[in-house]
Protein backbone atom coordinates (compact mmCIF):
# COMPACT_ATOMS: atom_id res chain seq x y z
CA UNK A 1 -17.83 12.47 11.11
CA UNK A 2 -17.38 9.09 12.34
CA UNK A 3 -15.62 6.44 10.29
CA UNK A 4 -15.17 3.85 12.74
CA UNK A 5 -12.43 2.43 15.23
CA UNK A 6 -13.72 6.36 16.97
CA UNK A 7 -11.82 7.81 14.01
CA UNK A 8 -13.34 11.13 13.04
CA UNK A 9 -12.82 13.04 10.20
CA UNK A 10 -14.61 15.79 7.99
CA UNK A 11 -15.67 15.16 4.63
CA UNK A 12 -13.28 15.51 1.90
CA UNK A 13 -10.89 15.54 5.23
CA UNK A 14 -9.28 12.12 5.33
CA UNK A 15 -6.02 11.96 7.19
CA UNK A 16 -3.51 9.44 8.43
CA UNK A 17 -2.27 11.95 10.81
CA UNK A 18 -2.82 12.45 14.14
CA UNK A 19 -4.34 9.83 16.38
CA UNK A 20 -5.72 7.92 12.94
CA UNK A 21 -2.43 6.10 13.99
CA UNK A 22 -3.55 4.67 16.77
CA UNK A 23 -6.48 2.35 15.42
CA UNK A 24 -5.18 2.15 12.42
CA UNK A 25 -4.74 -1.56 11.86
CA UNK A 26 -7.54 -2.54 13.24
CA UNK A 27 -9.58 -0.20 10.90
CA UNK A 28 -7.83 -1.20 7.87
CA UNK A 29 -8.12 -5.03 8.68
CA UNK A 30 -12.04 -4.38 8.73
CA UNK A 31 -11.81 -2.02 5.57
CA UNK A 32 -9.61 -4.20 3.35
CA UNK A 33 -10.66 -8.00 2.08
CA UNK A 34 -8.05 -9.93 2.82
CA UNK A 35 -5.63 -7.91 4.16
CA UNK A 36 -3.42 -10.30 6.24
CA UNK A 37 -3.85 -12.81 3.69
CA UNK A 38 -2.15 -9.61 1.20
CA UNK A 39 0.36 -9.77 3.81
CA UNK A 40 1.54 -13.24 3.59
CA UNK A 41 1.34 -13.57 -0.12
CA UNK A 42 3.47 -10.62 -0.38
CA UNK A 43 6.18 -12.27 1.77
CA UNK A 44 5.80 -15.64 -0.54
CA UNK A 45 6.80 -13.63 -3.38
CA UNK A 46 9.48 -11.85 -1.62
CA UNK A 47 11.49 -15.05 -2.01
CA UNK A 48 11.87 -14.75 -6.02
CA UNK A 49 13.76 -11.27 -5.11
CA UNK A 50 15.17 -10.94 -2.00
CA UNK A 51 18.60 -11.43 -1.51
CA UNK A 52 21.77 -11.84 1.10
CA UNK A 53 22.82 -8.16 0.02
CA UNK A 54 19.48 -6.56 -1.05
CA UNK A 55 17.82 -3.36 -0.23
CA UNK A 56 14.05 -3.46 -0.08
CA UNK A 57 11.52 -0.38 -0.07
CA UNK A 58 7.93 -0.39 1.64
CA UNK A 59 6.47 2.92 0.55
CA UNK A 60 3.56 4.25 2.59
CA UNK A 61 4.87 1.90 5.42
CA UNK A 62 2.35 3.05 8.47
CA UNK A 63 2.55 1.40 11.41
CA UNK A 64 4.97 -1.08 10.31
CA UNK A 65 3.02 -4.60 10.22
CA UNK A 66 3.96 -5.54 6.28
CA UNK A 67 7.65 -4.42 6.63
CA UNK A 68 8.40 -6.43 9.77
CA UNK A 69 6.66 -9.36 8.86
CA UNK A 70 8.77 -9.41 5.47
CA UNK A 71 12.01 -8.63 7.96
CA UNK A 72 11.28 -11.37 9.79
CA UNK A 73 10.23 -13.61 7.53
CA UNK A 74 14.10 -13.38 5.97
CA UNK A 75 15.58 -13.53 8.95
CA UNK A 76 18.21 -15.55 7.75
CA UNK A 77 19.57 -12.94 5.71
CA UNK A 78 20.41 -10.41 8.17
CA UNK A 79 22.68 -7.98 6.29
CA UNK A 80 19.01 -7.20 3.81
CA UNK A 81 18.11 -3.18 4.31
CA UNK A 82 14.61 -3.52 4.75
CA UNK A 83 13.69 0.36 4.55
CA UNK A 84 10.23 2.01 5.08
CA UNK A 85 8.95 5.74 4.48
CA UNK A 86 6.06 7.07 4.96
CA UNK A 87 5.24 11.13 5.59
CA UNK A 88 3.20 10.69 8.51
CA UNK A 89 5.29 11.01 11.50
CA UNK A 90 2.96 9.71 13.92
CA UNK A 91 2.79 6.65 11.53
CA UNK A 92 6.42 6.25 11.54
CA UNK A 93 6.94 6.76 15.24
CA UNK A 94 4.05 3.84 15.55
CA UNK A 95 6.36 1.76 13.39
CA UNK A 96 9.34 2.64 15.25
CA UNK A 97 7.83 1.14 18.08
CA UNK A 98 6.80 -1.79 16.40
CA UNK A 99 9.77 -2.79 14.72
CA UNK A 100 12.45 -2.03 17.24
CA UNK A 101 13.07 -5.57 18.05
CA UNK A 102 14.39 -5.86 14.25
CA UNK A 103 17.88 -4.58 13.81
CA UNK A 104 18.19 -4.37 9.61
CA UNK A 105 14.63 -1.90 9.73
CA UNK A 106 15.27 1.65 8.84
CA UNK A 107 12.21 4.17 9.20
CA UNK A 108 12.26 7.33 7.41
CA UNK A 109 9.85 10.40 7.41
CA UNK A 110 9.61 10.97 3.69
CA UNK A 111 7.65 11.48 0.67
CA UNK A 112 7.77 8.69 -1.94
CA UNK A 113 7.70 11.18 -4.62
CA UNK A 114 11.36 12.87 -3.46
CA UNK A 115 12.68 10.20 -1.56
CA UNK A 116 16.32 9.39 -2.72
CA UNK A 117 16.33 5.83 -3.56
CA UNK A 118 19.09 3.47 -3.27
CA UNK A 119 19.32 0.82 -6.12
CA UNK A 120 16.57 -1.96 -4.94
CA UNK A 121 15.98 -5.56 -5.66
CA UNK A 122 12.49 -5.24 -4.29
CA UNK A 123 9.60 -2.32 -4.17
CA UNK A 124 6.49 -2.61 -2.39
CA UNK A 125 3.54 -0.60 -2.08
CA UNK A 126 0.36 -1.74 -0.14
CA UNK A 127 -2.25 0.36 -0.93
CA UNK A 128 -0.52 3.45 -0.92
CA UNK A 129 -0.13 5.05 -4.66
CA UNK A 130 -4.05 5.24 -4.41
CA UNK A 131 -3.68 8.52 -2.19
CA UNK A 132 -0.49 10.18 -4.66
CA UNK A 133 -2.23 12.81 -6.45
CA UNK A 134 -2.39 11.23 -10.17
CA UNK A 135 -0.77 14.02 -11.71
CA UNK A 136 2.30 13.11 -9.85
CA UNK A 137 1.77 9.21 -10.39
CA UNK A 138 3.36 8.61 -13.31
CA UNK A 139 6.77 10.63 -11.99
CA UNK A 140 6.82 8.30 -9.13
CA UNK A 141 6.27 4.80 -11.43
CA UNK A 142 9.27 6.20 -13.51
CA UNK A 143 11.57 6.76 -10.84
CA UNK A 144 11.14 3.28 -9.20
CA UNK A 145 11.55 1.53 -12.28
CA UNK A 146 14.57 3.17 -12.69
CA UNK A 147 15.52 2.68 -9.37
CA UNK A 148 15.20 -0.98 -9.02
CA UNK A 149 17.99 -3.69 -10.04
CA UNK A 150 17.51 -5.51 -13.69
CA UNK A 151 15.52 -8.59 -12.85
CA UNK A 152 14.05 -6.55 -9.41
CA UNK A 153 10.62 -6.21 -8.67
CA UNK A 154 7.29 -3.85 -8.02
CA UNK A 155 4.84 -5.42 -5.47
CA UNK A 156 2.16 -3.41 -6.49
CA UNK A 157 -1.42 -3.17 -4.15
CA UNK A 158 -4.18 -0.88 -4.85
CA UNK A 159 -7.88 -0.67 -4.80
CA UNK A 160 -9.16 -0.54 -8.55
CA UNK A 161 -12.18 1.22 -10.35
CA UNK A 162 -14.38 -0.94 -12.78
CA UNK A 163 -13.66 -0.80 -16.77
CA UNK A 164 -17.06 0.52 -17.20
CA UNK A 165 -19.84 2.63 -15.41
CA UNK A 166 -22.06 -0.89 -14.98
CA UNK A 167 -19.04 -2.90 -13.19
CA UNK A 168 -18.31 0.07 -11.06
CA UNK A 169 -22.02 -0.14 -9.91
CA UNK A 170 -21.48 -3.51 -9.21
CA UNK A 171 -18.02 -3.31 -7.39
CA UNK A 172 -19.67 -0.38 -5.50
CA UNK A 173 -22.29 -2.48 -3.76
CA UNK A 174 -20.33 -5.60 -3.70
CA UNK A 175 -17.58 -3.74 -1.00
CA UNK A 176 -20.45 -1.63 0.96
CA UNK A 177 -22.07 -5.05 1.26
CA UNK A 178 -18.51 -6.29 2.68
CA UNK A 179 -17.91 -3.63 4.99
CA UNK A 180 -21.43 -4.22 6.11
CA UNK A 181 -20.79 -7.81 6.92
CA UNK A 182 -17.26 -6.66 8.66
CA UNK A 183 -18.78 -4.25 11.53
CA UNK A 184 -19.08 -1.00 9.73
CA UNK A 185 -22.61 1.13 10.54
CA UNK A 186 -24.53 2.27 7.56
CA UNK A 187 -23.65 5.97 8.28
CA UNK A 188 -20.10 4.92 8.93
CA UNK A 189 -19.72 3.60 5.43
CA UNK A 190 -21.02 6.88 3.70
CA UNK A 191 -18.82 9.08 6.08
CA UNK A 192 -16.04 7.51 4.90
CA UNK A 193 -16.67 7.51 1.65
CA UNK A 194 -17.37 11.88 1.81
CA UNK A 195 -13.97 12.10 3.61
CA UNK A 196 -12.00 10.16 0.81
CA UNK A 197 -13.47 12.90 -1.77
CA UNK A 198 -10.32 13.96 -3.86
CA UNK A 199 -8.10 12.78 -1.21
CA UNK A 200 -8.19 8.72 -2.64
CA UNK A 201 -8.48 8.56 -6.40
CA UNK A 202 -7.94 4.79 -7.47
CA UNK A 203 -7.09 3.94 -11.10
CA UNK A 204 -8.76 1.33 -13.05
CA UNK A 205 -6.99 -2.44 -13.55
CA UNK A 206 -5.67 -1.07 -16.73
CA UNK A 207 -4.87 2.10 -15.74
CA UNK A 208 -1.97 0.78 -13.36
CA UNK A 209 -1.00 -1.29 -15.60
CA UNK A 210 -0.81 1.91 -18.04
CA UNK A 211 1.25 3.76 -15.78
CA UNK A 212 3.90 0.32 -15.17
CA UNK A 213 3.95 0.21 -18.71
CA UNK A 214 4.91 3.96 -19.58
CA UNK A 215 7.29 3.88 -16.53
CA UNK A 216 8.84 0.73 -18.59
CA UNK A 217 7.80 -2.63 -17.12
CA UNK A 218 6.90 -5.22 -19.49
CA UNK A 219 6.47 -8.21 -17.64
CA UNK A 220 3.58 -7.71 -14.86
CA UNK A 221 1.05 -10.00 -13.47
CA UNK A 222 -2.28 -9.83 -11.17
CA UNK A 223 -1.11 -11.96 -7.88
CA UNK A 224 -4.58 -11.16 -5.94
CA UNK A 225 -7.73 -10.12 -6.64
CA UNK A 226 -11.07 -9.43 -4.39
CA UNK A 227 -13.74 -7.11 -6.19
CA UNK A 228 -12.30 -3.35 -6.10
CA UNK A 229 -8.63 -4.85 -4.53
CA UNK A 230 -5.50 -5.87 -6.50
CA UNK A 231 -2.02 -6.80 -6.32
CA UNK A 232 0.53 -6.67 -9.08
CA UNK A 233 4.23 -7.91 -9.66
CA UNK A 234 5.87 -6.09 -12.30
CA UNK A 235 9.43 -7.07 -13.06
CA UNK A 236 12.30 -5.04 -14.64
């Protein structure tokens, strides 16, 4: 099946592996509202946290576009650890490449979920949790709370299911309607949706917050919003 960006994968199938790596950014700029915009916001809030000594995490770190554009945009704070996993290797070896101009990037082949984490003063996950199985969610929540530095922070970016069946409808159409104004063919759309069966399983708005909360944040707040998209900070 064809999802676009001549990506093809088989229903319930979806995979970042292989040569998904190669188009990626181009088809998750025409999947995602906003996602360069995410991009730069993320960065302006990277200021609150970031610091001369800090290490920062991007989880689910792909090709590398978020990580080096937070690298670079503290560049004046060159001893900061920016470090990015992901456990796609092609991914990683695509980030490799586009990050080797930027000396304070490490890139690691590795699962989130048993990843040893240094102590953090920033977190950030763009659209990534989404694919973590959910009964392994709340495992992963706890250990980066515990994880991060007091007064460190989760930079938290995930597509979102509707608090009822009649929003859902609505966010439904609103995003095929979206992808239909950014390129995508009709057939496209629906192939994509078969391939993310029980591969993608986004929570609802409260249900991330739900899982920050048990994990032990207390202070968290929406920083963007766009129908079925939205970011979180969450400070410890």
């Amino acid at each position: 099946m064809k999802v676009g960006q001549n990506i093809e994968t088989e229903r319930a199938g979806w995979t970042f592996d292989g040569d998904v790596a190669d188009t990626f950014v181009d088809h998750v700029r025409q999947s995602v509202p906003y996602y360069d915009a995410g991009h730069d916001l993320i960065c302006q809030v990277s200021d609150y946290f970031v610091h001369d000594d800090s290490v920062c995490y991007e989880l689910g770190v792909s090709t590398g576009q978020l990580l080096n554009k937070l690298a670079t945009h503290h560049d004046s704070k060159p001893e900061v650890r920016w470090i990015g996993i992901d456990p796609v290797e092609p991914m990683i070896e695509k980030a490799k490449e586009h990050c080797a101009a930027v000396p304070n990037i490490e890139l690691y082949t590795s699962d989130a979920l048993t990843y040893d984490y240094e102590r953090a003063d920033l977190i950030v996950s763009y659209y990534c949790i989404q694919f973590i199985h959910p009964k392994h969610r709340q495992e992963l929540f706890n250990r980066l709370y515990e994880r991060l530095n007091w007064g460190g922070a989760l930079v938290l970016f995930e597509k979102v299911r509707g608090p009822d069946a009649r929003f859902q409808d609505m966010m439904v159409s609103l995003y095929n309607d979206f992808k239909v104004r950014s390129g995508f063919e009709a057939q496209e759309i629906l192939n994509k949706t078969s391939s993310l069966k029980g591969v993608m399983e986004p929570f609802s708005t409260e249900g991330n917050l739900g899982l920050m909360r048990r994990a032990g944040f207390t202070d968290i707040m929406t920083i963007m919003k766009y129908i079925c998209f939205e970011g979180f900070v969450a400070i410890k």
